[in-house]
N, C-alpha and C. Protein backbone atom coordinates (compact mmCIF):
# COMPACT_ATOMS: atom_id res chain seq x y z
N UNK A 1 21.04 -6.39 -34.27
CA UNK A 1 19.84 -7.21 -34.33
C UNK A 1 19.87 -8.29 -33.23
N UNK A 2 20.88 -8.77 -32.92
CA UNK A 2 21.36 -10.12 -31.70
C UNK A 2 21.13 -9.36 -30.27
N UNK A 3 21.66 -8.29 -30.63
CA UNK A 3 21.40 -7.82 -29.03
C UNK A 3 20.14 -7.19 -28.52
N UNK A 4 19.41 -6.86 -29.64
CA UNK A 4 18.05 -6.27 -29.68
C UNK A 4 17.42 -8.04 -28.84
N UNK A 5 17.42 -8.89 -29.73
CA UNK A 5 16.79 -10.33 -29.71
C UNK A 5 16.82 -10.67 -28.40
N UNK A 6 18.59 -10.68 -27.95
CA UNK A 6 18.89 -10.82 -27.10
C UNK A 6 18.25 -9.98 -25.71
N UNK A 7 17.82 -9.13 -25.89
CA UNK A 7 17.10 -7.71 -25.02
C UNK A 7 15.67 -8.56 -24.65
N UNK A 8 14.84 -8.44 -25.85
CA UNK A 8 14.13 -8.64 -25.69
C UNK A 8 13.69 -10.30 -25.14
N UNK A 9 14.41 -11.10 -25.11
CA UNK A 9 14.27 -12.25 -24.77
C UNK A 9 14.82 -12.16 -23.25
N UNK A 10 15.43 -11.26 -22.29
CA UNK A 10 15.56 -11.23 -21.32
C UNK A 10 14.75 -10.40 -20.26
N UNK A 11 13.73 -9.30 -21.67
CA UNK A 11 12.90 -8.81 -20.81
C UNK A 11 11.50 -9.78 -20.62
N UNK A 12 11.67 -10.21 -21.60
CA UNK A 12 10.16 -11.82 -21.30
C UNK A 12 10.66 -12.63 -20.64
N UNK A 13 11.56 -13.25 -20.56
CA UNK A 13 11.97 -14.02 -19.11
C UNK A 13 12.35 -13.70 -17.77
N UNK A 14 12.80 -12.88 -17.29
CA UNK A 14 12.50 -11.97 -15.98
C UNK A 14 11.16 -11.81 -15.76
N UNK A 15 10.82 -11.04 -16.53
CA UNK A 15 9.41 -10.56 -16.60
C UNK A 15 8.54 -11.86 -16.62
N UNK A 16 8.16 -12.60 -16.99
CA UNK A 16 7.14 -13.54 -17.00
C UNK A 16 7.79 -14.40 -14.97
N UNK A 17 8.94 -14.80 -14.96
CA UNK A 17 9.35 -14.68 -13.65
C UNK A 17 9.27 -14.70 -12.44
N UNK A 18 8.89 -13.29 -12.69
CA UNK A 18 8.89 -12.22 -11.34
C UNK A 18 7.57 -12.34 -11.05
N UNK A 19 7.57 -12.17 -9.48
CA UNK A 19 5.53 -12.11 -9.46
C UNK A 19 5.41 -10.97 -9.22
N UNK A 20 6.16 -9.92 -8.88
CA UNK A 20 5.83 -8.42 -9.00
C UNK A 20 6.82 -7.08 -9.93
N UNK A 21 6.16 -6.05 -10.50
CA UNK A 21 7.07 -6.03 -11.41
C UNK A 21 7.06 -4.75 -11.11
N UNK A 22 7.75 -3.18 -10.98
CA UNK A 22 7.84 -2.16 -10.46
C UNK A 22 7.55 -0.88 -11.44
N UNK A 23 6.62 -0.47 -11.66
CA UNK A 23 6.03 0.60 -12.64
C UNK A 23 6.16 1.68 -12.03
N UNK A 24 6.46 2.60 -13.06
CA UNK A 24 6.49 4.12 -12.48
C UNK A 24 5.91 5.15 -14.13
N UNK A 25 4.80 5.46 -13.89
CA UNK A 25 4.12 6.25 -14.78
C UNK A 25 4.13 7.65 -14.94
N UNK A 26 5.14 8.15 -14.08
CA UNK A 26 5.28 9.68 -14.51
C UNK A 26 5.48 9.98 -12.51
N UNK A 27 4.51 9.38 -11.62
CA UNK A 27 4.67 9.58 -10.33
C UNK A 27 5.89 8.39 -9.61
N UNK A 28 5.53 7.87 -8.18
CA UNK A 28 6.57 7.10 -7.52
C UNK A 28 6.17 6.13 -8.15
N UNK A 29 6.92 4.66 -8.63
CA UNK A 29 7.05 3.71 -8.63
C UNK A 29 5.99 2.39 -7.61
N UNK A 30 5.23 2.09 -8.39
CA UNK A 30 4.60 0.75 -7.38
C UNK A 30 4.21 -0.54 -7.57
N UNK A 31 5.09 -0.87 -6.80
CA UNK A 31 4.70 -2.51 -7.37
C UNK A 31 3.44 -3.09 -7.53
N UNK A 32 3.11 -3.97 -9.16
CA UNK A 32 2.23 -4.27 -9.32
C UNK A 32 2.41 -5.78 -9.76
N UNK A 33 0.98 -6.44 -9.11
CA UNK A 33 1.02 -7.94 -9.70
C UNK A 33 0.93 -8.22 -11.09
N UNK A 34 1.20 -8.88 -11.61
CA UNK A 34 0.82 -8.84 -13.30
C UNK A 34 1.36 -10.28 -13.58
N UNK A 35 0.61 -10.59 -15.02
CA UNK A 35 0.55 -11.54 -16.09
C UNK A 35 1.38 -11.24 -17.28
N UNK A 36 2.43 -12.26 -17.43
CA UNK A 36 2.88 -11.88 -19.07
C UNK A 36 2.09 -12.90 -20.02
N UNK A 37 1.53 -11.86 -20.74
CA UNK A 37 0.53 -12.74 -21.95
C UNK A 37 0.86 -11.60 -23.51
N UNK A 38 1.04 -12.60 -24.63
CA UNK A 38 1.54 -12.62 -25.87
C UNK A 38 2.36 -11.07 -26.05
N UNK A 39 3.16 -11.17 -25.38
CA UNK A 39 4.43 -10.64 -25.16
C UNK A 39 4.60 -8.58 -24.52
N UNK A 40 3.67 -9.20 -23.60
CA UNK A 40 3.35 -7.96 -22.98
C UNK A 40 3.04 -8.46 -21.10
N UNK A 41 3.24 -7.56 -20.57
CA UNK A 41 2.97 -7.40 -19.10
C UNK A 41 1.48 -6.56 -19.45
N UNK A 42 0.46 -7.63 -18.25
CA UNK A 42 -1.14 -7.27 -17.94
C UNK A 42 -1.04 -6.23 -17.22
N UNK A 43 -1.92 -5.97 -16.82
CA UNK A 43 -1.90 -5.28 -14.72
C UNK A 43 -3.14 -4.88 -15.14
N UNK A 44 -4.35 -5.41 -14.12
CA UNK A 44 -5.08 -4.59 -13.65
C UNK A 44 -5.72 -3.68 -12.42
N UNK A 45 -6.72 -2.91 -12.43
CA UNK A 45 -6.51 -2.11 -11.06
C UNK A 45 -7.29 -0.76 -11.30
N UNK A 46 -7.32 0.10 -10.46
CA UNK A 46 -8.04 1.01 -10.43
C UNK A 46 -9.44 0.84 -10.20
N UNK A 47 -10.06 -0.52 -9.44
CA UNK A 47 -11.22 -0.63 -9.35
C UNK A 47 -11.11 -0.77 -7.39
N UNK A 48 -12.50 -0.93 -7.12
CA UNK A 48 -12.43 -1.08 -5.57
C UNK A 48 -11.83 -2.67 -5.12
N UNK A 49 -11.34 -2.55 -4.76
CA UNK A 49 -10.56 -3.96 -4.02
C UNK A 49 -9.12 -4.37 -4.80
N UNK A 50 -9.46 -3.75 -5.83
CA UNK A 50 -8.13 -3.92 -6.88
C UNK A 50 -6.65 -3.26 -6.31
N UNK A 51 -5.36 -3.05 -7.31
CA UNK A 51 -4.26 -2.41 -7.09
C UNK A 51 -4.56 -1.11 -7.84
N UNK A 52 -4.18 0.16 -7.38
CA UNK A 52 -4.10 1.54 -7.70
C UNK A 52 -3.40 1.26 -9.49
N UNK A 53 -3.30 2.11 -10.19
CA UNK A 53 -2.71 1.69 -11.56
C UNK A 53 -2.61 3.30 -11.82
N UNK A 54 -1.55 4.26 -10.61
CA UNK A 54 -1.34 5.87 -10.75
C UNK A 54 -0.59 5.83 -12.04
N UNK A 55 -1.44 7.40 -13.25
CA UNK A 55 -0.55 7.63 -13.59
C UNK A 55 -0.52 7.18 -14.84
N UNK A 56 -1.05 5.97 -15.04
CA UNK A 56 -0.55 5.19 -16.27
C UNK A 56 -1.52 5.19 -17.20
N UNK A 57 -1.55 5.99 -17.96
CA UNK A 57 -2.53 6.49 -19.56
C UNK A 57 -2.46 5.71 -20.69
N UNK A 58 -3.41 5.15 -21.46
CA UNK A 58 -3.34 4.81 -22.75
C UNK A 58 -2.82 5.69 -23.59
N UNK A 59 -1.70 5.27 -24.44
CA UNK A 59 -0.84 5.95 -25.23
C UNK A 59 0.25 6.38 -24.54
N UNK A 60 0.66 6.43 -23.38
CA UNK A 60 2.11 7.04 -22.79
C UNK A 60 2.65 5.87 -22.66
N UNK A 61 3.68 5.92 -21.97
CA UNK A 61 5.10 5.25 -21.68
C UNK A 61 4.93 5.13 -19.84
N UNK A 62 5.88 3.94 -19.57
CA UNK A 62 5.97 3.52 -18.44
C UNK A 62 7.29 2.66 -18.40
N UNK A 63 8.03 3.22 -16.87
CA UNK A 63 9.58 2.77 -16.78
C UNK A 63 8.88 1.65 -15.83
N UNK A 64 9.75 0.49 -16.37
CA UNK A 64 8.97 -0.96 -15.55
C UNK A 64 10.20 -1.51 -15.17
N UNK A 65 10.95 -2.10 -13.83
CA UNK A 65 11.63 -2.38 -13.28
C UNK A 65 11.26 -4.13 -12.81
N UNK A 66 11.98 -4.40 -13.19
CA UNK A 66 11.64 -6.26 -12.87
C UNK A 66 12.82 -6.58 -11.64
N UNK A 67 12.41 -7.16 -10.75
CA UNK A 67 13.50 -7.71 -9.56
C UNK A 67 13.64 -9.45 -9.49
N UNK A 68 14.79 -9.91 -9.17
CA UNK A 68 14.56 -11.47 -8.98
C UNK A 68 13.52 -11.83 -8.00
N UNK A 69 13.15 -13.21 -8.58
CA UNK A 69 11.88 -13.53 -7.84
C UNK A 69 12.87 -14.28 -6.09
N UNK A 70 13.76 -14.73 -6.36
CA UNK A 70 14.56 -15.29 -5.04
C UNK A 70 15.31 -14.37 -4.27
N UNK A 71 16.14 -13.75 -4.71
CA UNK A 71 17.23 -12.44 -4.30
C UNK A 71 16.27 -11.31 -4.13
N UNK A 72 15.46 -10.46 -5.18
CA UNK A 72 14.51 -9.53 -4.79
C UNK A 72 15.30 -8.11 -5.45
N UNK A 73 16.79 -8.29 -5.49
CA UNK A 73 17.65 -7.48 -6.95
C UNK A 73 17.23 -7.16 -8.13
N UNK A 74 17.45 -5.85 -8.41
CA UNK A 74 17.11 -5.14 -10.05
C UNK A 74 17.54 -5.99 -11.00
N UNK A 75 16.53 -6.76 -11.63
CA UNK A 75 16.96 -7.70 -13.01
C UNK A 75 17.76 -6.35 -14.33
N UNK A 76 16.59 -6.40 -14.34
CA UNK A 76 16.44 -4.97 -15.62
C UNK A 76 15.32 -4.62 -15.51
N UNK A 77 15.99 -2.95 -16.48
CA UNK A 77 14.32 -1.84 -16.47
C UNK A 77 14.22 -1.70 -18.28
N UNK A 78 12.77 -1.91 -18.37
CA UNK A 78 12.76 -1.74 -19.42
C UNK A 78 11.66 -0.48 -20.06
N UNK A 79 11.25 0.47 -20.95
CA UNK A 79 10.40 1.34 -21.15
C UNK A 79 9.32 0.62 -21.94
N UNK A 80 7.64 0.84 -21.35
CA UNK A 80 6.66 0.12 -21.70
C UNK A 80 5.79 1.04 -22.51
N UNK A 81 5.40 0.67 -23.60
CA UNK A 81 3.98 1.75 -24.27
C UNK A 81 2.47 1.27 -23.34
N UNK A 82 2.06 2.03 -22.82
CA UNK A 82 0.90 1.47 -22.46
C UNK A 82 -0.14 1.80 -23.05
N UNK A 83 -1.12 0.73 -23.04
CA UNK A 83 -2.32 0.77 -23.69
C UNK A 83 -3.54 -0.20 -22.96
N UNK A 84 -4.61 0.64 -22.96
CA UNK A 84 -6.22 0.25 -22.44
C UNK A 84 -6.47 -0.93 -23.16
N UNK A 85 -6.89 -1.90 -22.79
CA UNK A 85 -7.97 -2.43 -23.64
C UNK A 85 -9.33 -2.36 -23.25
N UNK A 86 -10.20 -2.56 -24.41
CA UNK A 86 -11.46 -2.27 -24.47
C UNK A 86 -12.47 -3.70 -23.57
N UNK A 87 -12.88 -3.09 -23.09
CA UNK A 87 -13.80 -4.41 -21.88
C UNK A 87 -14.63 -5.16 -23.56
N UNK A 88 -14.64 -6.77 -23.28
CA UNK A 88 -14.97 -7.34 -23.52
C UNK A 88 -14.90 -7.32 -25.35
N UNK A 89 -13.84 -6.81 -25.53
CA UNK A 89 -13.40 -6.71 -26.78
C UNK A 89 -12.33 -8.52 -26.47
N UNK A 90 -12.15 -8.59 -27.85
CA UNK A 90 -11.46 -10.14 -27.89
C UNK A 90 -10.04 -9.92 -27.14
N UNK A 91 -8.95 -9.46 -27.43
CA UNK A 91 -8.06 -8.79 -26.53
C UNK A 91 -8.23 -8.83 -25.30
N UNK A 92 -9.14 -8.24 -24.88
CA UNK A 92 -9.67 -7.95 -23.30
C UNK A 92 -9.97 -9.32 -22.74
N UNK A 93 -10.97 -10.15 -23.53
CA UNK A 93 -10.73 -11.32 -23.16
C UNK A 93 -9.88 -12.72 -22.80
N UNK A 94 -9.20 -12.37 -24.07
CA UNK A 94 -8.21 -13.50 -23.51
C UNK A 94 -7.02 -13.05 -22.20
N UNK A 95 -7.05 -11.88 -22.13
CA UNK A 95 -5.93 -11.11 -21.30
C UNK A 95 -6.43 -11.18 -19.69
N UNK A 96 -7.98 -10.99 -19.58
CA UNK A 96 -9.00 -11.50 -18.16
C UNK A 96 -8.69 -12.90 -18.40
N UNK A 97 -8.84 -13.68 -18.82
CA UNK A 97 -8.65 -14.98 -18.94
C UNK A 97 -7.66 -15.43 -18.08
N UNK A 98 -6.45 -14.88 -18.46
CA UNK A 98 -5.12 -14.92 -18.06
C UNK A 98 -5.32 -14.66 -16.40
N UNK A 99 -5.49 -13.18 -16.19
CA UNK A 99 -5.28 -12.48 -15.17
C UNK A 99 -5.91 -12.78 -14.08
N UNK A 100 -7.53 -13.64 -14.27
CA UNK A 100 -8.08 -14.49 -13.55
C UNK A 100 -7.82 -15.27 -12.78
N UNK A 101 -7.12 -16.29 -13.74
CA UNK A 101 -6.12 -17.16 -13.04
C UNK A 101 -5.06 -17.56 -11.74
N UNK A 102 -4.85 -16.03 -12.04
CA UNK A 102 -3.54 -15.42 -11.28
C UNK A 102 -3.65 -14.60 -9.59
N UNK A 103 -5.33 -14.23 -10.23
CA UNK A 103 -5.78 -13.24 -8.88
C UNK A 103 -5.92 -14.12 -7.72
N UNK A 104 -5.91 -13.57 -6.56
CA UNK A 104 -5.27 -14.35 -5.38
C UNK A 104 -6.46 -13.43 -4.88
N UNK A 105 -6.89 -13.85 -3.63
CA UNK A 105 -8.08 -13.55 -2.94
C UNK A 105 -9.05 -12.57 -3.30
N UNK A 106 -10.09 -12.84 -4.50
CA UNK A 106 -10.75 -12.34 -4.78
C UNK A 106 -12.19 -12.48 -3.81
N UNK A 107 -12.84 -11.71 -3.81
CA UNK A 107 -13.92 -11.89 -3.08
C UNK A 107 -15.21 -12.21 -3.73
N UNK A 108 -14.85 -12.04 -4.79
CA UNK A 108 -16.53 -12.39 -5.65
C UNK A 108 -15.81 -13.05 -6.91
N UNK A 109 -15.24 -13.75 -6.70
CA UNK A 109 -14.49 -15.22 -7.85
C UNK A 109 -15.83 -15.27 -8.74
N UNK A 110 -16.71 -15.75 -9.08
CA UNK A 110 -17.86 -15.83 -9.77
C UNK A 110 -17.99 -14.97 -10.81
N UNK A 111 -18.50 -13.35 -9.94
CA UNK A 111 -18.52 -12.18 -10.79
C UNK A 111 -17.42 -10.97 -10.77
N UNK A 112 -16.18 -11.56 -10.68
CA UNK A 112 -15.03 -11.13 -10.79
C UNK A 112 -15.20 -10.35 -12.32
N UNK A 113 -14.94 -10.71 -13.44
CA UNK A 113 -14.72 -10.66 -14.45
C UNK A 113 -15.70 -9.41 -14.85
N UNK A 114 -16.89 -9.24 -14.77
CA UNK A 114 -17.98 -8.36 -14.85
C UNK A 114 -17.59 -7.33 -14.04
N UNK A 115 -17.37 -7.34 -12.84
CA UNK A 115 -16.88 -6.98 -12.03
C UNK A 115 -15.66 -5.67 -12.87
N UNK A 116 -14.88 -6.76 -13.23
CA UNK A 116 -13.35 -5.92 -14.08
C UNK A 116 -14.35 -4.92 -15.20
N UNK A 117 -14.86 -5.36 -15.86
CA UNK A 117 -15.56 -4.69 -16.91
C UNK A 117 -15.96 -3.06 -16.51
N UNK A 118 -16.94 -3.52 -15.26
CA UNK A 118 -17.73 -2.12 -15.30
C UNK A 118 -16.81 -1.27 -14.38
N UNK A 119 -15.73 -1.45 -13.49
CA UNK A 119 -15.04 -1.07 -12.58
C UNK A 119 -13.75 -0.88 -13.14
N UNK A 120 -12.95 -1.42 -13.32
CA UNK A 120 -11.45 -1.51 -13.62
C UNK A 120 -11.12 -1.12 -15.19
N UNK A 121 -9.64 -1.24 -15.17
CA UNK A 121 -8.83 -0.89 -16.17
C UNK A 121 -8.05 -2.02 -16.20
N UNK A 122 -8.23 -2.71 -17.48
CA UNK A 122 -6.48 -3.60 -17.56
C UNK A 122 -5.88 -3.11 -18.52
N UNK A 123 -4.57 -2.95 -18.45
CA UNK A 123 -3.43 -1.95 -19.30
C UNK A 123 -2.44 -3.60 -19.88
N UNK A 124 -2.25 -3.25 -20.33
CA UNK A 124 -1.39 -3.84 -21.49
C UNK A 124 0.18 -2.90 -21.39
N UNK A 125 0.97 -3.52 -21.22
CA UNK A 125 2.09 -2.95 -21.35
C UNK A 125 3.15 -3.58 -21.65
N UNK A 126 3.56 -3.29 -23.19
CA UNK A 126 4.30 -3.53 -23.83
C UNK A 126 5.84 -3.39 -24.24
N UNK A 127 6.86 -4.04 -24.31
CA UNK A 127 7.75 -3.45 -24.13
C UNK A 127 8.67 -2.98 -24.99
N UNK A 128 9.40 -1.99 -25.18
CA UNK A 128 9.91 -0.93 -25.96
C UNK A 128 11.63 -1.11 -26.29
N UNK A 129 12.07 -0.57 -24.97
CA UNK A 129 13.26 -0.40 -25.52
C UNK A 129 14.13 -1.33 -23.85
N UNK A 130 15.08 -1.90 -23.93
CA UNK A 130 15.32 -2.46 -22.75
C UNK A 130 16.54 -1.37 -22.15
N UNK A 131 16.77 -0.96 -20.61
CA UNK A 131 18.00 -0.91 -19.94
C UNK A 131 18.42 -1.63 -19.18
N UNK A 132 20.33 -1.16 -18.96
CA UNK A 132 20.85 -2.48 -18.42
C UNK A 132 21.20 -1.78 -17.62
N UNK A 133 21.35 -0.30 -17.95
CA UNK A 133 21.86 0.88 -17.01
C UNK A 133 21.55 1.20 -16.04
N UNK A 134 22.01 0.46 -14.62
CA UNK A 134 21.45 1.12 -12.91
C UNK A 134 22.13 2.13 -11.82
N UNK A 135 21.30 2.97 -11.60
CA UNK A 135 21.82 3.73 -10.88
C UNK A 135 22.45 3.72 -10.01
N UNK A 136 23.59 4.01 -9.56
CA UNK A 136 24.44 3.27 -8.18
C UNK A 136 23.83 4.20 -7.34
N UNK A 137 22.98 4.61 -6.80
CA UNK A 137 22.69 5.10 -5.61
C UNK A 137 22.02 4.46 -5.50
N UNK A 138 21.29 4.17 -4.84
CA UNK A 138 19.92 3.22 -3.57
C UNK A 138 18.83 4.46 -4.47
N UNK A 139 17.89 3.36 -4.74
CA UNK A 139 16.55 4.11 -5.11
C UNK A 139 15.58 3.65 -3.95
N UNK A 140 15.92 3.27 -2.87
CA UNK A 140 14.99 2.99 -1.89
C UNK A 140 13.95 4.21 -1.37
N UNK A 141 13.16 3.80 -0.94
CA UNK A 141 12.23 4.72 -0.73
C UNK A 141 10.82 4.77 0.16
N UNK A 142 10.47 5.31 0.89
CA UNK A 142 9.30 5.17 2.08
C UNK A 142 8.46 4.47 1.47
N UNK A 143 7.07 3.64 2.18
CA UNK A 143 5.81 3.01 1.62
C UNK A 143 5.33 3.89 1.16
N UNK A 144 4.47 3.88 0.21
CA UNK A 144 3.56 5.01 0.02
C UNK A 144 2.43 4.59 0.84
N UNK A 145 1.46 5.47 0.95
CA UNK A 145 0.12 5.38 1.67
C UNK A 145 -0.90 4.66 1.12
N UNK A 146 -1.40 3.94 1.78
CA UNK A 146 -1.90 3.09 1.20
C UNK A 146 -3.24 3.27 2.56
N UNK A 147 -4.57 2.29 2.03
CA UNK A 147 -5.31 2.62 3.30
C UNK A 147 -5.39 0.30 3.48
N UNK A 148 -4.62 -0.12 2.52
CA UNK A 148 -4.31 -1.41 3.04
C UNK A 148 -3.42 -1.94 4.14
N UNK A 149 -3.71 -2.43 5.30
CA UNK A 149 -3.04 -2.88 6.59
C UNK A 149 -3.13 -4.51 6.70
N UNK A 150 -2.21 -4.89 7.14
CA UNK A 150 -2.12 -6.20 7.50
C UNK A 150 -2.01 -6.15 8.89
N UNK A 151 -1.73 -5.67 9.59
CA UNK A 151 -1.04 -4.80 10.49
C UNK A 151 -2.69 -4.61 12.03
N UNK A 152 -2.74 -5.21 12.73
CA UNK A 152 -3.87 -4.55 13.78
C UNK A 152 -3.22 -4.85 15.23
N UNK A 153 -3.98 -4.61 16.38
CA UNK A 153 -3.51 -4.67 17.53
C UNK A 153 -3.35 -6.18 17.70
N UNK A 154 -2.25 -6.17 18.34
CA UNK A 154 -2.13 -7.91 18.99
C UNK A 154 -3.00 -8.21 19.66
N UNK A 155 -3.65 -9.53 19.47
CA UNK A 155 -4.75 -9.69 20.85
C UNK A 155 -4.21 -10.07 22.27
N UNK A 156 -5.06 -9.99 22.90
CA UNK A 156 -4.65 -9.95 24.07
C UNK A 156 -4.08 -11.29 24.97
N UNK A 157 -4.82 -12.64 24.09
CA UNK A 157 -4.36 -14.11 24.56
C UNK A 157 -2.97 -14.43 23.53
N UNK A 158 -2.65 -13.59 22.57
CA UNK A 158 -1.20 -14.41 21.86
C UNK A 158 -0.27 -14.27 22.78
N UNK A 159 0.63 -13.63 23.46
CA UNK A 159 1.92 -13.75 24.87
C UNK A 159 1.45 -15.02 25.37
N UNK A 160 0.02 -15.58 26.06
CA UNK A 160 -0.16 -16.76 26.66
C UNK A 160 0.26 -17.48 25.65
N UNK A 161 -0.46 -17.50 24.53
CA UNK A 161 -0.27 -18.72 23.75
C UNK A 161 0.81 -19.09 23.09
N UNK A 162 1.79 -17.74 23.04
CA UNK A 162 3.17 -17.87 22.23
C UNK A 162 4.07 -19.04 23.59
N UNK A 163 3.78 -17.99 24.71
CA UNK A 163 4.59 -19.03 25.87
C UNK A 163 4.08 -20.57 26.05
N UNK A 164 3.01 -20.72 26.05
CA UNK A 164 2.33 -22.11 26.24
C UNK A 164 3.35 -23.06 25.00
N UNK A 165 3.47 -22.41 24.20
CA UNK A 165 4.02 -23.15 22.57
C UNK A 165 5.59 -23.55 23.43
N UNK A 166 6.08 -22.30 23.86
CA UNK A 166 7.77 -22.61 24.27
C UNK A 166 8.14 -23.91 25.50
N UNK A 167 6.79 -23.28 26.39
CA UNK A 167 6.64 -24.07 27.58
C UNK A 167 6.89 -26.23 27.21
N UNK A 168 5.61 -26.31 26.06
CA UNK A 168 5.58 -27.46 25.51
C UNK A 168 6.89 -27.85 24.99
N UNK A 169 7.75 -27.10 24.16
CA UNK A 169 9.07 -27.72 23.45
C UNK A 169 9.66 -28.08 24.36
N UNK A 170 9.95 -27.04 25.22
CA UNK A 170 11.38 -27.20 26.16
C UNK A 170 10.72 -28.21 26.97
C-alpha cells in the first residue's frame, strides 16, 4: 500500500513538473504539452493549429514517459487509461479552464475555447500503474514529420549584422 502511495505521489509530482510529457499510444512516442488537473494529465490536440494526439482512443491505454524539467532525463513511465471528455460537459470545463491558461501562442485567445469544442479533442489521462523499469538501450529516435518549421532561409542582411555586433564589442 506505501509503495503504491508512494508511486503514485511521484507520478503527480514529476508529472505536474515537467512541461512536456512523452506519450506513445500504440504508434512512436510524442511529446505533448499538458496540464495536471485533479489527478490526471490533460492534452489537447487534434484540431488545426493544435498538437497531433496519434493513436490515443477513449477507453485504451497509453505508455506516458515524464523527463526532468532541468536535466531532460527519464523521470518515470507510467501506464495511462485514456479517456475523451465530452465538450462542454462540466469535466470538460473545468479541464479547458486549466489548459487555457497554459496555451502559449494561441491565435484566436478570445474564441479559443469554442474553437476546442467544435475542432479538438481533450483526453484526460489518467494514471494506472507506475514503472521504474528503463531500458538500458538509448530509445532515441529521428523527428517525426511534422509540417511545423521554425527553421527558414537566413536573410540575407544577418552576416552584416552579426559582424557589425562583434565589430562594436571588440
Amino acid at each position: 500500500m506505501t509503495d503504491l502511495r508512494l508511486s503514485q505521489a511521484l507520478v503527480e509530482e514529476a508529472t505536474k513538473k515537467s512541461g512536456l510529457i512523452w506519450v506513445r499510444g500504440g504508434g512512436p512516442a510524442r511529446a505533448l504539452w499538458h496540464v495536471w488537473h485533479e489527478g490526471a494529465a490533460l492534452v489537447i490536440g487534434d484540431g488545426p493549429g493544435e498538437q497531433p494526439l496519434p493513436q490515443l482512443v477513449a477507453g485504451g491505454t497509453a505508455e506516458v514517459t515524464v523527463r526532468s524539467k532541468d536535466k531532460g532525463g527519464r523521470l518515470i513511465v507510467w501506464t495511462a487509461a485514456v479517456s475523451e471528455l465530452e465538450p462542454h460537459s462540466e469535466a470538460w470545463e473545468s479541464a479547458v479552464a486549466e489548459l487555457k491558461g497554459k496555451r502559449l501562442n494561441a491565435p484566436d485567445a478570445e474564441q479559443m475555447t469554442e474553437r476546442w469544442a467544435r475542432e479538438c479533442r481533450v483526453l484526460r489521462l489518467e494514471p494506472g500503474a507506475a514503472t521504474t523499469e528503463f531500458p538500458t538501450a538509448s530509445l532515441s529516435a529521428p523527428p517525426l514529420p511534422t509540417p511545423a518549421t521554425t527553421r527558414g532561409p537566413m536573410p540575407a542582411a544577418l552576416p552584416r549584422l552579426l559582424l557589425k555586433r562583434k565589430k562594436k564589442r571588440g
